[in-house]
Each structure stands twice: as structure tokens, then as C-alpha cells.
N, C-alpha and C. Protein backbone atom coordinates (compact mmCIF):
# COMPACT_ATOMS: atom_id res chain seq x y z
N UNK A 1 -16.16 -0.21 43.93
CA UNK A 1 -17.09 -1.16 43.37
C UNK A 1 -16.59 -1.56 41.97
N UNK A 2 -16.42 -3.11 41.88
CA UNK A 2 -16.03 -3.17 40.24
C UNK A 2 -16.83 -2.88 39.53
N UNK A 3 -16.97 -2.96 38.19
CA UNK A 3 -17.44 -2.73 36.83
C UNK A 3 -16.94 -3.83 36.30
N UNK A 4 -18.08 -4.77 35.50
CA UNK A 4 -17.74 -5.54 33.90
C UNK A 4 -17.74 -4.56 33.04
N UNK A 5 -16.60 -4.51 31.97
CA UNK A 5 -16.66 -4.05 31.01
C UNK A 5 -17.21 -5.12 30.32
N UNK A 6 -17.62 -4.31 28.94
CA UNK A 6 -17.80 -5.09 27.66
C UNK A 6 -16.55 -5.03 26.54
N UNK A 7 -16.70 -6.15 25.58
CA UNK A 7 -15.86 -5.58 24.74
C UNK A 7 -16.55 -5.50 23.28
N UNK A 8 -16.72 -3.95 22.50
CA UNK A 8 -18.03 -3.74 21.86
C UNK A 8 -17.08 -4.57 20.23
N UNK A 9 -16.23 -5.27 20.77
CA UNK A 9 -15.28 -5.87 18.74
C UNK A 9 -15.82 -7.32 18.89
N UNK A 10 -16.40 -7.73 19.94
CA UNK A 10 -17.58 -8.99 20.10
C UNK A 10 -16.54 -10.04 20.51
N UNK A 11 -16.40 -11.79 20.12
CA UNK A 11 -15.85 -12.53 20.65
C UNK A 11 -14.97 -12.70 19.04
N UNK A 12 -13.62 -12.59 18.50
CA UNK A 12 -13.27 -12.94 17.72
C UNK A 12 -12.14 -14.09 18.22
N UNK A 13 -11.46 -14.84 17.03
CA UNK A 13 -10.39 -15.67 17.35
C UNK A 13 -9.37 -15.08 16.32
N UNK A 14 -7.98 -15.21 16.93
CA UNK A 14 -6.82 -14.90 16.11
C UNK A 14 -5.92 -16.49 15.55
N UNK A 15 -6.29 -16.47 14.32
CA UNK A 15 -5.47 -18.11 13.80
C UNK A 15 -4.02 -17.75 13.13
N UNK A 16 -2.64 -18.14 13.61
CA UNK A 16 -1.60 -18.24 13.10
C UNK A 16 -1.60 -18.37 11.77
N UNK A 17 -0.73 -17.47 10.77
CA UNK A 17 -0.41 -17.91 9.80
C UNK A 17 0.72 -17.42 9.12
N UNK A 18 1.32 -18.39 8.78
CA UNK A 18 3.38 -18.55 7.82
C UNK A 18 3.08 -16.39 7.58
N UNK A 19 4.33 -16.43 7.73
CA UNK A 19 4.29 -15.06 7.07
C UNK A 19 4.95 -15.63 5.43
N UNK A 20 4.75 -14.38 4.70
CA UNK A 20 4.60 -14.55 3.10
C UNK A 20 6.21 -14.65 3.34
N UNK A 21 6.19 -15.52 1.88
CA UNK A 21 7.28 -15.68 1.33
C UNK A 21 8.22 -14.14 0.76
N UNK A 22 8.69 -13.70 1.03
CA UNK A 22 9.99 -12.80 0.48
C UNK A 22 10.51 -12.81 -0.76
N UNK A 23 10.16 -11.58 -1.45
CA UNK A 23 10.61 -11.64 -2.87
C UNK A 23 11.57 -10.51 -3.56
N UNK A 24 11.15 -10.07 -3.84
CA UNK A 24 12.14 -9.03 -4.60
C UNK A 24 12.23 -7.98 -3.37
N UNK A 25 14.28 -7.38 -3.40
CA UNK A 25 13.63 -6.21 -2.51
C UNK A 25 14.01 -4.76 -2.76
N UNK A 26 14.06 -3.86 -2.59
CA UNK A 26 14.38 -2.58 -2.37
C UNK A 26 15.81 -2.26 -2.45
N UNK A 27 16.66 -1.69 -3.40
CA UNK A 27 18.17 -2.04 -3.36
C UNK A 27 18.64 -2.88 -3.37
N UNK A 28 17.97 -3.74 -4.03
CA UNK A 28 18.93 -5.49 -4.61
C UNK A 28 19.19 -5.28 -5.89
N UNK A 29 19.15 -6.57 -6.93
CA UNK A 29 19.97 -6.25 -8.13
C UNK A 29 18.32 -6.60 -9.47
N UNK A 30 18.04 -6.62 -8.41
CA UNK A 30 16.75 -6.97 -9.72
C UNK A 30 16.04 -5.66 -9.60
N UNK A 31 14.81 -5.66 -10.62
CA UNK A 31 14.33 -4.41 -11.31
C UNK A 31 12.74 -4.66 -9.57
N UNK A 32 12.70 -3.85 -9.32
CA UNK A 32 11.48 -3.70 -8.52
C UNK A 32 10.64 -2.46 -9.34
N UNK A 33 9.25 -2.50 -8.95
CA UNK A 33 8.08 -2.32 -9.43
C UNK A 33 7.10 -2.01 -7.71
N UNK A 34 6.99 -0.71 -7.61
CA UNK A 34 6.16 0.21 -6.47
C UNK A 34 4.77 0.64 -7.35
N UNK A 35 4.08 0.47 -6.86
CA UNK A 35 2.53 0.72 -6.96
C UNK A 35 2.42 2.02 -6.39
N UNK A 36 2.15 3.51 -6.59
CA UNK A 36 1.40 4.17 -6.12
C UNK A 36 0.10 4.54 -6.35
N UNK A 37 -0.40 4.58 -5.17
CA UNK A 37 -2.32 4.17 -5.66
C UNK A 37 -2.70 5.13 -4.58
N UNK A 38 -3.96 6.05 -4.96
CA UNK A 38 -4.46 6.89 -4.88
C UNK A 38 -5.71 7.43 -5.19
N UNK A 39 -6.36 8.01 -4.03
CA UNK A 39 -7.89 8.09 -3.96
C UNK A 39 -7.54 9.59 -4.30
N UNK A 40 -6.89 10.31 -4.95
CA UNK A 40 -6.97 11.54 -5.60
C UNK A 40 -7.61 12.63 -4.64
N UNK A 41 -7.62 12.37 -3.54
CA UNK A 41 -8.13 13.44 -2.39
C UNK A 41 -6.95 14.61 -2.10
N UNK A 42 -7.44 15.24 -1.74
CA UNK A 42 -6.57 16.31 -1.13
C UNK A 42 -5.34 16.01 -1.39
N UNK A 43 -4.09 16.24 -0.98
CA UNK A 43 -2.86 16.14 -0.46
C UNK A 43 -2.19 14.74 -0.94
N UNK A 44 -3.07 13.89 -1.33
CA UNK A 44 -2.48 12.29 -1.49
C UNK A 44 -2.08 12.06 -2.89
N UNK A 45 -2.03 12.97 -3.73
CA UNK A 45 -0.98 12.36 -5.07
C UNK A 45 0.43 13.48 -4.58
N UNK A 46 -0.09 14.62 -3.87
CA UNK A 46 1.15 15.24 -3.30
C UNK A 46 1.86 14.11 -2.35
N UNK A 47 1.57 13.45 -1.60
CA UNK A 47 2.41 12.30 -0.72
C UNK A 47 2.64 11.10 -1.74
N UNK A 48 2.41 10.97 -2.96
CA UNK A 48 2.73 9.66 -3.26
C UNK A 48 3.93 10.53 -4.62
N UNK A 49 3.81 11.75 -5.20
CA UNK A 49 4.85 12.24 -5.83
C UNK A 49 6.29 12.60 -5.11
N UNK A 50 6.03 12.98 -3.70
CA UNK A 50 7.02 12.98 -2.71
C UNK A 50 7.46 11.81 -2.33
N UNK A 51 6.83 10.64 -1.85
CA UNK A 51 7.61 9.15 -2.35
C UNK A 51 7.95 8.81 -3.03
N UNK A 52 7.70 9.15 -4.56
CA UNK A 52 8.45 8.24 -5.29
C UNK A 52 9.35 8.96 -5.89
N UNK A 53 9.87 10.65 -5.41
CA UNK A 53 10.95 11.22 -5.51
C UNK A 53 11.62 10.80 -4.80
N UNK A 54 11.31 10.62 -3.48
CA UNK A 54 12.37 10.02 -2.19
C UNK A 54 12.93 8.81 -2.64
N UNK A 55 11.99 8.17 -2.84
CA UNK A 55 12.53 6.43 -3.28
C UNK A 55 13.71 6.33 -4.34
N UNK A 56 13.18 6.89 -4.98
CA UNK A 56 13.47 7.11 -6.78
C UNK A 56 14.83 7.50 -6.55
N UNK A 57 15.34 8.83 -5.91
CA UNK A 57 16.61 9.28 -5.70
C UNK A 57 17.29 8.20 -5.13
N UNK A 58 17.15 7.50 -4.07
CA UNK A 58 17.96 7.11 -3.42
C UNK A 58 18.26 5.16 -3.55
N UNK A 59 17.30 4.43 -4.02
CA UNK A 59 17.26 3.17 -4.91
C UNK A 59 17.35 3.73 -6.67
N UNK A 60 18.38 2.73 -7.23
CA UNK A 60 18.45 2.47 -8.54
C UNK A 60 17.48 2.01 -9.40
N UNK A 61 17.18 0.60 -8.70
CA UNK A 61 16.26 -0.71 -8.84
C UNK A 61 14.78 -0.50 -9.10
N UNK A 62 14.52 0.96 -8.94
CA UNK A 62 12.81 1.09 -8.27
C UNK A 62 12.36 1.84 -9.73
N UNK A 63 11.16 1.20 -10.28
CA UNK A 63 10.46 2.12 -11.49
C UNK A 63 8.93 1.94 -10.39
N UNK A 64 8.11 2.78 -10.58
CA UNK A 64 6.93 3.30 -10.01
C UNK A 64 5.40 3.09 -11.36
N UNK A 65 4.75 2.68 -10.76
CA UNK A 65 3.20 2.56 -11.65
C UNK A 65 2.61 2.93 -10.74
N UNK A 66 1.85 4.04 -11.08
CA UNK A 66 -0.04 4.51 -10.38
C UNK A 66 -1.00 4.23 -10.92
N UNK A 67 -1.48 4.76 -9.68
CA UNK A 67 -2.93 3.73 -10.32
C UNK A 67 -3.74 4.77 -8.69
N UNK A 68 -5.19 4.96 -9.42
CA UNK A 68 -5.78 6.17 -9.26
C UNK A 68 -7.26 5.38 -8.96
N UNK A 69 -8.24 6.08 -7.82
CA UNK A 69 -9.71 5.43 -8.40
C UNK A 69 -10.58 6.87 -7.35
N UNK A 70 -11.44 7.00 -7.90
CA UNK A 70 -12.93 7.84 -7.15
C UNK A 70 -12.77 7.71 -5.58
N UNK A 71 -12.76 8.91 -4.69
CA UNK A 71 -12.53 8.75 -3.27
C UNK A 71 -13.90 7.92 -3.15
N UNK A 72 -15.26 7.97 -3.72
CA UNK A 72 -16.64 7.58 -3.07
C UNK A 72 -16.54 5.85 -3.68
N UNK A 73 -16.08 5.14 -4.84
CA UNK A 73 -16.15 4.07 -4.99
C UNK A 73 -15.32 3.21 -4.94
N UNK A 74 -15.22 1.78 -4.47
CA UNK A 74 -14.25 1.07 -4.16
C UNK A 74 -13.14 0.79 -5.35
N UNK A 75 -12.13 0.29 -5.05
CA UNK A 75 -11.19 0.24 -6.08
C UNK A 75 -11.08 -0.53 -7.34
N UNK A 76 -10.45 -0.69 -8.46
CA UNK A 76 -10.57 -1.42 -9.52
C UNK A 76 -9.21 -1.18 -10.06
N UNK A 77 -8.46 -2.69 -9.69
CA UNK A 77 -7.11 -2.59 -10.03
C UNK A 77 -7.15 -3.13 -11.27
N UNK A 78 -6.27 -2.26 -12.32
CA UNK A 78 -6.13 -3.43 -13.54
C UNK A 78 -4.92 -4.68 -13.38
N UNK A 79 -5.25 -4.72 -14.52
CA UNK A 79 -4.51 -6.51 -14.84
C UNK A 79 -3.47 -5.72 -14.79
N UNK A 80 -2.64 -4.92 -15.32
CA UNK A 80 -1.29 -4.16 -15.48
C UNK A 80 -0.56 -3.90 -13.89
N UNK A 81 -1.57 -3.59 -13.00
CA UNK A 81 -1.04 -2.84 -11.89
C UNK A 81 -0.65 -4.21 -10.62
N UNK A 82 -2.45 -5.15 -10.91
CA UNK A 82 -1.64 -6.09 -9.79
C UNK A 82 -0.76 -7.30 -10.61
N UNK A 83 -0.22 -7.42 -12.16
CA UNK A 83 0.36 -8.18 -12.04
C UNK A 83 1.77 -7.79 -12.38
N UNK A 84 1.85 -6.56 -12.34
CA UNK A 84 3.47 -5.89 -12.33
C UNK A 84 4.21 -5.04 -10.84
N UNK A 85 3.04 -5.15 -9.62
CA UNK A 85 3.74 -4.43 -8.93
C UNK A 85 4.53 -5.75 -8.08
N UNK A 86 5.29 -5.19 -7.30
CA UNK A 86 6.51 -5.65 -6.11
C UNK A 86 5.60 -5.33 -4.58
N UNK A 87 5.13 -4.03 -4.65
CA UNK A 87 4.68 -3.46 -3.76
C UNK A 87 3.98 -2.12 -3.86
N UNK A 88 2.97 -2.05 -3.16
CA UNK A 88 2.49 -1.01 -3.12
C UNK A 88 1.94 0.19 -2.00
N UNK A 89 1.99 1.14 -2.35
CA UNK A 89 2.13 2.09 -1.46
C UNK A 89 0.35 2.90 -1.33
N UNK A 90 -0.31 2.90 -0.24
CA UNK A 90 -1.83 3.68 -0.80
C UNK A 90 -1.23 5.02 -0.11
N UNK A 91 -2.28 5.97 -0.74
CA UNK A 91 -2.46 7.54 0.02
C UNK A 91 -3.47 7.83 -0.10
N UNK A 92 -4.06 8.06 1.10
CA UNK A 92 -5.53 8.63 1.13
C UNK A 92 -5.47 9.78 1.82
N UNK A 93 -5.76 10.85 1.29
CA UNK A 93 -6.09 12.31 1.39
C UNK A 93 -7.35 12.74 2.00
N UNK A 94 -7.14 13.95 2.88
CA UNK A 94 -8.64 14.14 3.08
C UNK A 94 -8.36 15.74 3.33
């Protein structure tokens, strides 16, 4: 006997869009800028100090900024963090 399923994520639509433009990268000749950001939980400034040893050793190019906020309240990036990073990395701990 069949069954209708439902689908409980409701009726959404998926709209095309350009992927981002490409900018600075990882072992090129310019200075890159990694964000590590962190809800200070458990284990997650331990995974973001272990990245940016990994990184750090093995790219020239890479200087690192953190940036930290309360596991219970949403985030609050400063002016420093989103207008100097390249990229950023989150860790959430639990």
C-alpha cells in the first residue's frame, strides 16, 4: 500500500546566484587575514589554536585575528574584525 509522505521544510524555492567574486588567497603573495571566532565553549578555542598553528606553519602569507562572543548571545563583530578579515573560520564547542 503506498504512503504520501510529507515534507515537514514546507514548499521552498531555490534561486540561482553568481558565485562571489575571488579574492585574496591562501599561499599567494599578498598578506591574508583569517578570522578565528569563537563561542568559547568547551574544546573550541582548543580547535581554533590548533588551526591557526596548522595554517600558520605551513602558509607564510597568513596573520590570524579572533574574535570571541557569549555561547547564550548572538554575535557582535567589530568594525576591526569584519573589515580586516580574508576569511573566517567559526568553532563551536560543546
Amino acid at each position: 500500500m503506498a504512503q504520501d509522505l510529507m515534507n515537514p521544510c514546507g514548499i521552498f524555492a531555490n534561486e540561482d546566484a553568481p558565485l562571489a567574486v575571488r579574492g585574496k588567497m591562501i599561499g599567494g603573495d599578498d598578506k591574508v587575514v583569517i578570522g578565528l571566532f569563537s563561542n568559547q565553549k568547551a574544546n573550541a578555542d582548543l580547535f581554533m589554536d590548533n588551526l591557526e598553528n596548522l595554517l600558520g606553519a605551513r602558509f607564510d602569507n597568513v596573520e590570524f585575528l579572533r574574535g570571541y562572543k557569549a555561547a547564550s548571545v548572538p554575535a557582535n563583530f567589530s568594525d576591526e574584525f569584519l573589515d580586516r578579515c580574508d576569511f573566517v573560520a567559526a568553532g563551536f564547542g560543546d
